[in-house]
Protein backbone atom coordinates (compact mmCIF):
# COMPACT_ATOMS: atom_id res chain seq x y z
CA UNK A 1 -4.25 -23.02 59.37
CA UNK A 2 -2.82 -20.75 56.88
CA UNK A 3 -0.01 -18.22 58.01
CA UNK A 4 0.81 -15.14 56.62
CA UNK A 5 3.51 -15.92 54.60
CA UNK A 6 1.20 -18.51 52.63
CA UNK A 7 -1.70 -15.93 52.56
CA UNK A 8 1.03 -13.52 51.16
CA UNK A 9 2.37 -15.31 48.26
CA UNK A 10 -0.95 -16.87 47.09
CA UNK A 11 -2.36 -12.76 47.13
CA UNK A 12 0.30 -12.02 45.13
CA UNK A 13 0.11 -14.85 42.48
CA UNK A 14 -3.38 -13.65 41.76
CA UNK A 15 -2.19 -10.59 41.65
CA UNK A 16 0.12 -11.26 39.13
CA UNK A 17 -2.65 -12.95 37.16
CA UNK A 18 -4.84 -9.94 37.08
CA UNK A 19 -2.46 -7.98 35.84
CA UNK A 20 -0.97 -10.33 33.41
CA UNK A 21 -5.09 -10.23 31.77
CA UNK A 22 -5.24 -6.77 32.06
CA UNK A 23 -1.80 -6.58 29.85
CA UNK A 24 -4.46 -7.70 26.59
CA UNK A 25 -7.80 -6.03 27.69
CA UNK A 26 -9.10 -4.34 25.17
CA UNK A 27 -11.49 -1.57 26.44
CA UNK A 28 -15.19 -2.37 25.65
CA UNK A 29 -16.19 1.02 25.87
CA UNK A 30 -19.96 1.05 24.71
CA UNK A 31 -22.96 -1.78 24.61
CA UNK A 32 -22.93 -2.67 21.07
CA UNK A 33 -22.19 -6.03 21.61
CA UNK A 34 -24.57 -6.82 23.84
CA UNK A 35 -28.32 -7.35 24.07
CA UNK A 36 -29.86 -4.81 26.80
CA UNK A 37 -33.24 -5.20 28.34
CA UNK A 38 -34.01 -1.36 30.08
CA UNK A 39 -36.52 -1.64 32.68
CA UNK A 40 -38.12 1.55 31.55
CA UNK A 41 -39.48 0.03 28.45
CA UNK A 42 -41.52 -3.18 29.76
CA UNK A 43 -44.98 -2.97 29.95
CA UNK A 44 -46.22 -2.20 33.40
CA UNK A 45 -48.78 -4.81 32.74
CA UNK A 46 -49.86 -7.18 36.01
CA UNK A 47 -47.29 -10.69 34.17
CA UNK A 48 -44.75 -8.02 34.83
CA UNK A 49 -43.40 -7.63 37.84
CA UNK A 50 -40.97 -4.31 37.86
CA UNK A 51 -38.55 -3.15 40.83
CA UNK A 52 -39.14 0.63 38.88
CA UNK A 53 -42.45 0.57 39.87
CA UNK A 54 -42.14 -1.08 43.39
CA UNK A 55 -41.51 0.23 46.65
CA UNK A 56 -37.98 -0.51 47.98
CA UNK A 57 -39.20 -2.37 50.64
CA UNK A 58 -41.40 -4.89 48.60
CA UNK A 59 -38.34 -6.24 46.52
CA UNK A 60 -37.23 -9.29 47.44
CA UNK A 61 -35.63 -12.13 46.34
CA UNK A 62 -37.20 -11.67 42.63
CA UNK A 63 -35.95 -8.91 41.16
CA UNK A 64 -37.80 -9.22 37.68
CA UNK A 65 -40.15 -11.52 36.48
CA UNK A 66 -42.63 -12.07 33.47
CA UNK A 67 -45.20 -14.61 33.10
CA UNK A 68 -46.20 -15.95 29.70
CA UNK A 69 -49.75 -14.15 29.22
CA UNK A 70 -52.97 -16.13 28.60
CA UNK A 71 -54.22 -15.38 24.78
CA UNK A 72 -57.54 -15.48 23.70
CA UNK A 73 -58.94 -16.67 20.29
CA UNK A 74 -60.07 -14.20 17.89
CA UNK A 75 -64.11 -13.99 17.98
CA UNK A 76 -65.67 -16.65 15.16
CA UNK A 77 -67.37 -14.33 12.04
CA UNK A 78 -71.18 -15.31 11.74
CA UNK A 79 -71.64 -16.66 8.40
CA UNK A 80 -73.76 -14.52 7.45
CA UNK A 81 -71.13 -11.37 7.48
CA UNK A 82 -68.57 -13.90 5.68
CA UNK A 83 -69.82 -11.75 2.63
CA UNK A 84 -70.00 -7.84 4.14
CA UNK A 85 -66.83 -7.71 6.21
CA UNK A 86 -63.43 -7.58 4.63
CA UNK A 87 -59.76 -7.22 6.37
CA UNK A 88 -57.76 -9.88 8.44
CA UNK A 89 -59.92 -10.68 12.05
CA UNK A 90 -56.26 -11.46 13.63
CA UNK A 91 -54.64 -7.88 12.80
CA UNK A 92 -54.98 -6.38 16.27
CA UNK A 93 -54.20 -2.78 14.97
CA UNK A 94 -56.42 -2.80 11.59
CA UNK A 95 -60.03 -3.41 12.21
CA UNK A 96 -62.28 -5.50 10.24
CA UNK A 97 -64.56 -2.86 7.94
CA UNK A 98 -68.33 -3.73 6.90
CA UNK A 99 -69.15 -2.94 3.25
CA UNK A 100 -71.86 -0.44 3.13
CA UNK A 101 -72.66 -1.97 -0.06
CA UNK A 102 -71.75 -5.69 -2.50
CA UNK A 103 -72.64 -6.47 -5.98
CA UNK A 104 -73.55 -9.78 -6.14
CA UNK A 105 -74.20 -12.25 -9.43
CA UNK A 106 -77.01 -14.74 -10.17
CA UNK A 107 -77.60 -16.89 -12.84
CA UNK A 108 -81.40 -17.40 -14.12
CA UNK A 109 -82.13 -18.91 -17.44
CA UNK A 110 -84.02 -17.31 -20.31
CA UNK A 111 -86.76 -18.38 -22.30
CA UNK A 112 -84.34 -20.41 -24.56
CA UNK A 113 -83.22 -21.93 -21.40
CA UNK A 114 -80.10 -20.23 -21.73
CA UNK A 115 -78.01 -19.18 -18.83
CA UNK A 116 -77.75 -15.39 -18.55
CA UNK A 117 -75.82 -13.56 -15.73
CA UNK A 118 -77.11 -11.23 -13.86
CA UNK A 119 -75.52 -8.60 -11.37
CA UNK A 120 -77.05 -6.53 -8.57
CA UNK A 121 -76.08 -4.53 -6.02
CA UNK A 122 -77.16 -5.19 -2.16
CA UNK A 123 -77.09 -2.10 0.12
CA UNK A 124 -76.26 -2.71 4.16
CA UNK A 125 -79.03 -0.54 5.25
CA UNK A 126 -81.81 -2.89 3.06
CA UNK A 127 -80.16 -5.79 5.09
CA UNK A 128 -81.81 -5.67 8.77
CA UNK A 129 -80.57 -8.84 9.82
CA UNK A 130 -76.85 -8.40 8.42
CA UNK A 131 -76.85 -5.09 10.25
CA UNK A 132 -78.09 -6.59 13.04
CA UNK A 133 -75.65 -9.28 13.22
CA UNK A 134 -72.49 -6.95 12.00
CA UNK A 135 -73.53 -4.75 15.42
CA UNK A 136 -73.19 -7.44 17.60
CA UNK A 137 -70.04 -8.58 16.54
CA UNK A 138 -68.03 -5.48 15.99
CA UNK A 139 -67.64 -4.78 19.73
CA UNK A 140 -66.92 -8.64 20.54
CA UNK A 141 -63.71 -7.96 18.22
CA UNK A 142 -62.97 -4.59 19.63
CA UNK A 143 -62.85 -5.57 22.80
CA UNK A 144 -60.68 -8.93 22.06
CA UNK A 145 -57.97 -6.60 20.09
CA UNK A 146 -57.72 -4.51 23.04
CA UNK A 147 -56.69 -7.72 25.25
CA UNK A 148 -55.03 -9.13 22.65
CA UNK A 149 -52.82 -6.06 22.39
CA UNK A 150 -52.03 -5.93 25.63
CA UNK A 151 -51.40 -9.42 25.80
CA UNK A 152 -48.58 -8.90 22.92
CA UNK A 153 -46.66 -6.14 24.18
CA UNK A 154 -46.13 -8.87 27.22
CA UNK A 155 -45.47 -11.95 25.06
CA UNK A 156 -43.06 -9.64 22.74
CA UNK A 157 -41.19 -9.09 26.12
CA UNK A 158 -41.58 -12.80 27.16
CA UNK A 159 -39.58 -14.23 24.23
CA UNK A 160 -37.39 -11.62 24.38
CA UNK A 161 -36.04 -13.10 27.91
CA UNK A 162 -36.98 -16.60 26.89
CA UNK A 163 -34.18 -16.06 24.57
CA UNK A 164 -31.50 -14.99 26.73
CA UNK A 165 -32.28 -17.54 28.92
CA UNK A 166 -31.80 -20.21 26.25
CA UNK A 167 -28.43 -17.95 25.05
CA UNK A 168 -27.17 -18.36 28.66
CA UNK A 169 -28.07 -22.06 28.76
CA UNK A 170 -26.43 -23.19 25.45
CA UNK A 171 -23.07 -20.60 25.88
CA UNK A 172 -23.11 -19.89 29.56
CA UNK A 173 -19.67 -20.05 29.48
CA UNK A 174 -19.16 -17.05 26.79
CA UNK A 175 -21.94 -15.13 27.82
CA UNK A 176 -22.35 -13.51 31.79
CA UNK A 177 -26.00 -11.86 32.78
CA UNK A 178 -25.53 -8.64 35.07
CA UNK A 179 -27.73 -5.98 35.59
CA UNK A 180 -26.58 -2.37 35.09
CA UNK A 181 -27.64 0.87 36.84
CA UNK A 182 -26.41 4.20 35.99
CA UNK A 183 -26.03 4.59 32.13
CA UNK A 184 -23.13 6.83 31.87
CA UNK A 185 -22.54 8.79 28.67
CA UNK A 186 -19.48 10.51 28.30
CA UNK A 187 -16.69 11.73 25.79
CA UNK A 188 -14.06 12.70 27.73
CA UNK A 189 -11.80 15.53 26.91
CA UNK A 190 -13.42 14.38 23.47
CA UNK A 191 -10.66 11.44 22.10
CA UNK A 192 -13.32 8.64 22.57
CA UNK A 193 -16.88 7.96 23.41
CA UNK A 194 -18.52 6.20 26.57
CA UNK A 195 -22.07 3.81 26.61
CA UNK A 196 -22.01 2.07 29.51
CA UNK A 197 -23.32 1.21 32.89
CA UNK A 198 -21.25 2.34 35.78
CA UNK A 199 -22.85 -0.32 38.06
CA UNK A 200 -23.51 -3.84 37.29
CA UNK A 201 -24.35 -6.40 39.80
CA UNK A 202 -24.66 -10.25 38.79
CA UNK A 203 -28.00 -12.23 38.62
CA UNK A 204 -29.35 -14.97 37.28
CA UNK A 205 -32.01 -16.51 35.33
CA UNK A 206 -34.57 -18.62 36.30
CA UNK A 207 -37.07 -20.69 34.25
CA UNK A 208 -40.32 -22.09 35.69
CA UNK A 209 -41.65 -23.88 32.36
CA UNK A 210 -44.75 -25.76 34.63
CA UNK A 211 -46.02 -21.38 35.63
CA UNK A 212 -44.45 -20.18 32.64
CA UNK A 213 -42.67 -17.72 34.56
CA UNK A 214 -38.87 -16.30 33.68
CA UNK A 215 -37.71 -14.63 36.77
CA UNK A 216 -34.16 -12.39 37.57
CA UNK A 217 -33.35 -13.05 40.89
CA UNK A 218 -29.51 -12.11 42.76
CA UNK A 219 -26.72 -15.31 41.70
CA UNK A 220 -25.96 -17.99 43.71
CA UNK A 221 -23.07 -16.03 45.28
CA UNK A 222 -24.78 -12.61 45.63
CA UNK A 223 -25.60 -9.53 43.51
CA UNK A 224 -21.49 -8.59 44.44
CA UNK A 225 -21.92 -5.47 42.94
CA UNK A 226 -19.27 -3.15 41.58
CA UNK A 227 -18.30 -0.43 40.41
CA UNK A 228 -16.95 -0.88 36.35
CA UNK A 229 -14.32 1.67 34.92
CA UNK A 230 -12.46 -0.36 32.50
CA UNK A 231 -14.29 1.68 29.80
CA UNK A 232 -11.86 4.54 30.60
CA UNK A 233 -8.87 5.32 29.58
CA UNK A 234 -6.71 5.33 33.10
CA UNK A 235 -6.18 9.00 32.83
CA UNK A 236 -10.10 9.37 32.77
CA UNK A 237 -11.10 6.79 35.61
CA UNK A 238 -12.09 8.37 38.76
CA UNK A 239 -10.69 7.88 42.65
CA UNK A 240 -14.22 7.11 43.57
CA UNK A 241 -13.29 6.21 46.68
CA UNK A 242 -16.92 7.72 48.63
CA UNK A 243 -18.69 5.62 45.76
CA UNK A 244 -17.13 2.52 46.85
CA UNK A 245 -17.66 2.74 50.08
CA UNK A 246 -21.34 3.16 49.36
CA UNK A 247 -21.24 0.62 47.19
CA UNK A 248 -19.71 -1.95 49.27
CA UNK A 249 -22.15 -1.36 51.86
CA UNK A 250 -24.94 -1.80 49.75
CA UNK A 251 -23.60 -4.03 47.19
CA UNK A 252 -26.17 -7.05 47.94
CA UNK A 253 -29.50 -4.54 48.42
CA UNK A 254 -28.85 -2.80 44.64
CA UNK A 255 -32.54 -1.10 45.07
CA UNK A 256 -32.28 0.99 48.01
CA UNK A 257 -32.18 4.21 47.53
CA UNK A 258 -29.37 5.08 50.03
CA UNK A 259 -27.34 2.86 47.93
CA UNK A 260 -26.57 2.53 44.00
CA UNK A 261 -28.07 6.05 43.06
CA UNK A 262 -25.67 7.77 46.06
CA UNK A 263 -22.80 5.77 44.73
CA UNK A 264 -23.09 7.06 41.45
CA UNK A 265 -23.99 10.75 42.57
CA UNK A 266 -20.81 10.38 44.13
CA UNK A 267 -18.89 8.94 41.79
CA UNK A 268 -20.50 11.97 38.70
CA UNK A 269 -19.23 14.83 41.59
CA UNK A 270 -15.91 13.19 41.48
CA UNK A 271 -15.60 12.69 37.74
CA UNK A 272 -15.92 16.71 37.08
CA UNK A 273 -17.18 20.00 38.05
CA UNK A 274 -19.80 19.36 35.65
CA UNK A 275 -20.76 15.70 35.95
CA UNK A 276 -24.17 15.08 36.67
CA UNK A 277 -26.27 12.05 38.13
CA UNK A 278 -30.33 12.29 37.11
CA UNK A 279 -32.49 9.74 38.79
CA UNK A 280 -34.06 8.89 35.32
CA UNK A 281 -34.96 5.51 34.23
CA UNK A 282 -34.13 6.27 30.79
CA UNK A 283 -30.62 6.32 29.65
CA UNK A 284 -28.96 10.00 29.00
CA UNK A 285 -29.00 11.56 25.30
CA UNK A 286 -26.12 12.05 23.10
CA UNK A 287 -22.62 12.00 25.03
CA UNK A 288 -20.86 15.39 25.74
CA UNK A 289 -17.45 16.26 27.22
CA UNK A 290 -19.33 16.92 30.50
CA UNK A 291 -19.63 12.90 32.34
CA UNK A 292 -23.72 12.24 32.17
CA UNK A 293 -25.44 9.95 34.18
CA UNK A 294 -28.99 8.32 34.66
CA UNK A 295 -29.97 6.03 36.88
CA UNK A 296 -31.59 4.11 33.92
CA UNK A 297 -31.33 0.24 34.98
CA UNK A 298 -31.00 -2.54 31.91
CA UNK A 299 -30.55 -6.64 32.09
CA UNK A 300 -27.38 -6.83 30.20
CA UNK A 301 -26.48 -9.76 28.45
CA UNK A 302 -22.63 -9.55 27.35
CA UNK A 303 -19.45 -11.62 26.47
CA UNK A 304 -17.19 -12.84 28.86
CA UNK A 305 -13.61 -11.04 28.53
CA UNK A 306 -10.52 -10.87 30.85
CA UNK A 307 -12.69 -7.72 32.74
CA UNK A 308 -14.76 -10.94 33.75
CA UNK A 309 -11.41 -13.05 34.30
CA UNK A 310 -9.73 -9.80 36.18
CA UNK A 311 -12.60 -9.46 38.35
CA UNK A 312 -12.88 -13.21 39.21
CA UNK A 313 -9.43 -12.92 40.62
CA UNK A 314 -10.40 -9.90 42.43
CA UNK A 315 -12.95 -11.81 44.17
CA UNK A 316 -10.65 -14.78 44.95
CA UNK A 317 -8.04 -12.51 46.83
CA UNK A 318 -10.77 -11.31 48.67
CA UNK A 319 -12.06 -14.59 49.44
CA UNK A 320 -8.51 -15.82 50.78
CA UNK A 321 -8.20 -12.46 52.78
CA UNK A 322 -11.56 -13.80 54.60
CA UNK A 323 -11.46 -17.58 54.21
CA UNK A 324 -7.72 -18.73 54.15
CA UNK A 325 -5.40 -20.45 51.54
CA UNK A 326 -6.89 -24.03 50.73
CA UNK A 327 -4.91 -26.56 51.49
CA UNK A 328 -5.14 -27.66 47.61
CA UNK A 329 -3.67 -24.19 46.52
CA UNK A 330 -1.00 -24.30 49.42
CA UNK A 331 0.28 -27.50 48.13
CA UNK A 332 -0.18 -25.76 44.14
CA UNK A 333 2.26 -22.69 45.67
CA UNK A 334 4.60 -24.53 47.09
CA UNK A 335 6.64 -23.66 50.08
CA UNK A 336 9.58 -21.93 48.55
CA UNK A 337 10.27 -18.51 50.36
CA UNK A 338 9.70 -15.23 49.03
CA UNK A 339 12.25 -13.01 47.90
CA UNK A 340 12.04 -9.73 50.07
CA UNK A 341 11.18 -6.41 48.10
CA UNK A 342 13.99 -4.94 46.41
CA UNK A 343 14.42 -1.44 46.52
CA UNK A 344 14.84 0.23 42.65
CA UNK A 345 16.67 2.81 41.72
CA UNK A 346 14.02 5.61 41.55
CA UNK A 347 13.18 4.77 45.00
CA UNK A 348 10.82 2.93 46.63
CA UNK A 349 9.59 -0.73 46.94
CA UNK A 350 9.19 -2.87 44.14
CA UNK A 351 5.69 -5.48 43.76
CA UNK A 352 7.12 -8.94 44.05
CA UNK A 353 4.66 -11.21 42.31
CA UNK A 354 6.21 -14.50 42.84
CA UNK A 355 9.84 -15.87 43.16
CA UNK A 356 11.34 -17.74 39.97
CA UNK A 357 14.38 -20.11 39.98
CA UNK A 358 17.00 -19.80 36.93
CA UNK A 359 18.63 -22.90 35.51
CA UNK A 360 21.47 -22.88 32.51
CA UNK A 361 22.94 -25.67 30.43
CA UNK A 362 25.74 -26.48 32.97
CA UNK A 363 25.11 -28.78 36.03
CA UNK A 364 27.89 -27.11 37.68
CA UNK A 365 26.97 -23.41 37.17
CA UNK A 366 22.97 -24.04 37.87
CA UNK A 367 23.75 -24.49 41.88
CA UNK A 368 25.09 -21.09 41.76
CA UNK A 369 22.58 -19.09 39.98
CA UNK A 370 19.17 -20.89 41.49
CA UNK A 371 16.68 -18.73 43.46
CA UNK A 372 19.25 -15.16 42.28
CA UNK A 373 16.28 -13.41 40.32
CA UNK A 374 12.81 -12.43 41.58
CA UNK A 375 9.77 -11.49 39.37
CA UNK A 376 8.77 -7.75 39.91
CA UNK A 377 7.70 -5.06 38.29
CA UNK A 378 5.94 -1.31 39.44
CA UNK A 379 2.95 -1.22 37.95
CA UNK A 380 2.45 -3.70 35.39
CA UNK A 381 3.19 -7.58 35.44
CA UNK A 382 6.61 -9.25 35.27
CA UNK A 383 7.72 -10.86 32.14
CA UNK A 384 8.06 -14.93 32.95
CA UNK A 385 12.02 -16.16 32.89
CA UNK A 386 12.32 -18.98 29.85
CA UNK A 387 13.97 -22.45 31.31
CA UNK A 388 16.50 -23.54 29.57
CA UNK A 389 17.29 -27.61 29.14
């Protein structure tokens, strides 16, 4: 059973560890390093299956999905157009074109028996049964470039994912797949410019090679998701406390409506007197001083950082507030005692991260001085003590 004092100091090693990472975080503050997917621009073709253009309700478990579309062969030319029609029969957006006229060559001998060339020209309208046959074909094509371009604007989008999912498989340890809602686009007090998503919840990506079928569906461990500010400067980041709450009621059901898109309502009211959240599924124009935000969901595929690392360790001090301290990390702690919090001279408690012990060169003198100093800081992570030997 784990007691509060072990619950305590494990909380506040993590602690220390998040803070430590946050020390060398360097603020990621747009996209351009990663490889978006907006929902808005897929096809809404039946391979695609869209939350945008589902009812709330009907989303379940599968939260995207494409399936590899069935192709069709381009129509066979008759031989006897082989001659008449010119252009490439597997250009979808350039159609083949019937010559309304050829010149064609013969060679007849003369009455030396010598070979003499002779051109003439053939009109389509003299030709019944090239007509004829050029009439039948032209709508079999027509109607296979329609299918065929429908069929590529899903198969573009198919590789597209069949690539991240190969990405994630080979560097799944560099790269992290999360899906973003509310695009936020924002210069504040104009030093620096903001492109990301204020939301992102974590997914994963499933491949079905026997259906052909690449589906986004919530990770193992739940959607978890949260509410991202590291973009900001801390003078710019926003007490969204209303947002959060939302959020963390609705942080596993991302598409209903109560949920994300009144989290980040709330979170634009707090942000300014002008901020503004627009239900749009596209992503806001160029950024102004006045916060901007559309709803505008993307699959993100990004580089892991320490805001990955920092929020992994806010997940484990959650997880030992509900679960308990293992008994592997109990026996990793240790059962030294904490140092109680030290007042400092401004007033106040100080954080105590963890409790150090200080050795020196002398035997003698090291009795004295072990267990005198105490890691803490207010407000950003203690600086480790160096052991001497």
């Amino acid at each position: 059973m784990t007691t509060s004092l072990q619950l305590d100091r494990t909380q506040r090693f993590y602690k220390y560890l998040k803070e430590f990472t946050l020390l060398k975080f360097k603020p990621q503050r747009t996209n351009e390093d990663a490889t978006l997917i907006w929902l808005h621009s897929l096809p809404n073709e039946p391979e695609i299956f869209n939350p945008i253009h589902a009812e709330p309700d009907r989303i379940g478990e599968t939260w995207l999905s494409i399936r590899r579309p069935s192709r069709q062969p381009v129509p066979t030319l008759p031989p006897l157009l082989a001659d008449w029609v010119t252009g490439d029969l597997h250009k979808v957006d350039a159609a083949p074109v019937i010559q309304t006229q050829r010149v064609v060559e013969e060679t007849v001998l003369d009455d030396d028996l010598q070979p003499q060339f002779i051109r003439s020209t053939l009109f389509l309208d003299e030709q019944p049964e090239v007509l004829a046959a050029w009439e039948a074909f032209e709508p079999q094509w027509r109607a296979w470039a329609v299918g065929e371009r429908r069929a590529l604007s899903v198969h573009e989008r198919y590789v597209q994912l069949f690539d991240l999912h190969q990405r994630l498989q080979a560097e799944g340890e560099r790269f992290e797949l999360r899906l973003g809602f509310g695009a936020l686009r924002w210069r504040p007090e104009g030093a620096y410019t903001v492109d990301r998503h204020l939301i992102t919840a974590q997914v994963h990506l499933q491949f079905d090679p026997v259906q052909g079928v690449l589906s986004v569906v919530p990770s193992t461990d739940g959607a978890r998701a949260l509410l991202e500010q590291d973009m900001l400067d801390p003078q710019h980041r926003v007490r969204a406390g209303d947002a959060e709450a939302i959020l963390a009621e609705y942080q596993e059901d991302v598409w209903d409506p109560a949920g994300v898109p009144a989290a980040l309502n709330a979170w634009a009211n707090s942000a300014s007197g002008e901020g503004e959240f627009i239900p749009d599924l596209r992503p806001p124009g160029a950024a102004t001083v006045n916060p901007v935000v559309h709803w505008a969901p993307a699959l993100i595929l990004r580089k892991r950082g320490e805001r990955t690392l920092a929020a992994t360790y806010d997940s484990v001090i959650e997880q030992l507030e509900q679960a308990g301290v293992p008994d592997a990390a109990q026996r990793f702690m240790g059962e030294h005692d904490l140092v109680p919090p030290m007042e400092n001279p401004a007033g106040g408690p100080r954080t105590v991260y963890f409790p150090y012990r200080r050795t020196t060169r002398s035997a003698a003198s090291s009795t004295g001085s072990a267990g005198r100093g105490a890691c803490s800081c207010r407000g950003r992570p203690a600086r480790a003590s160096r052991t001497r030997s």
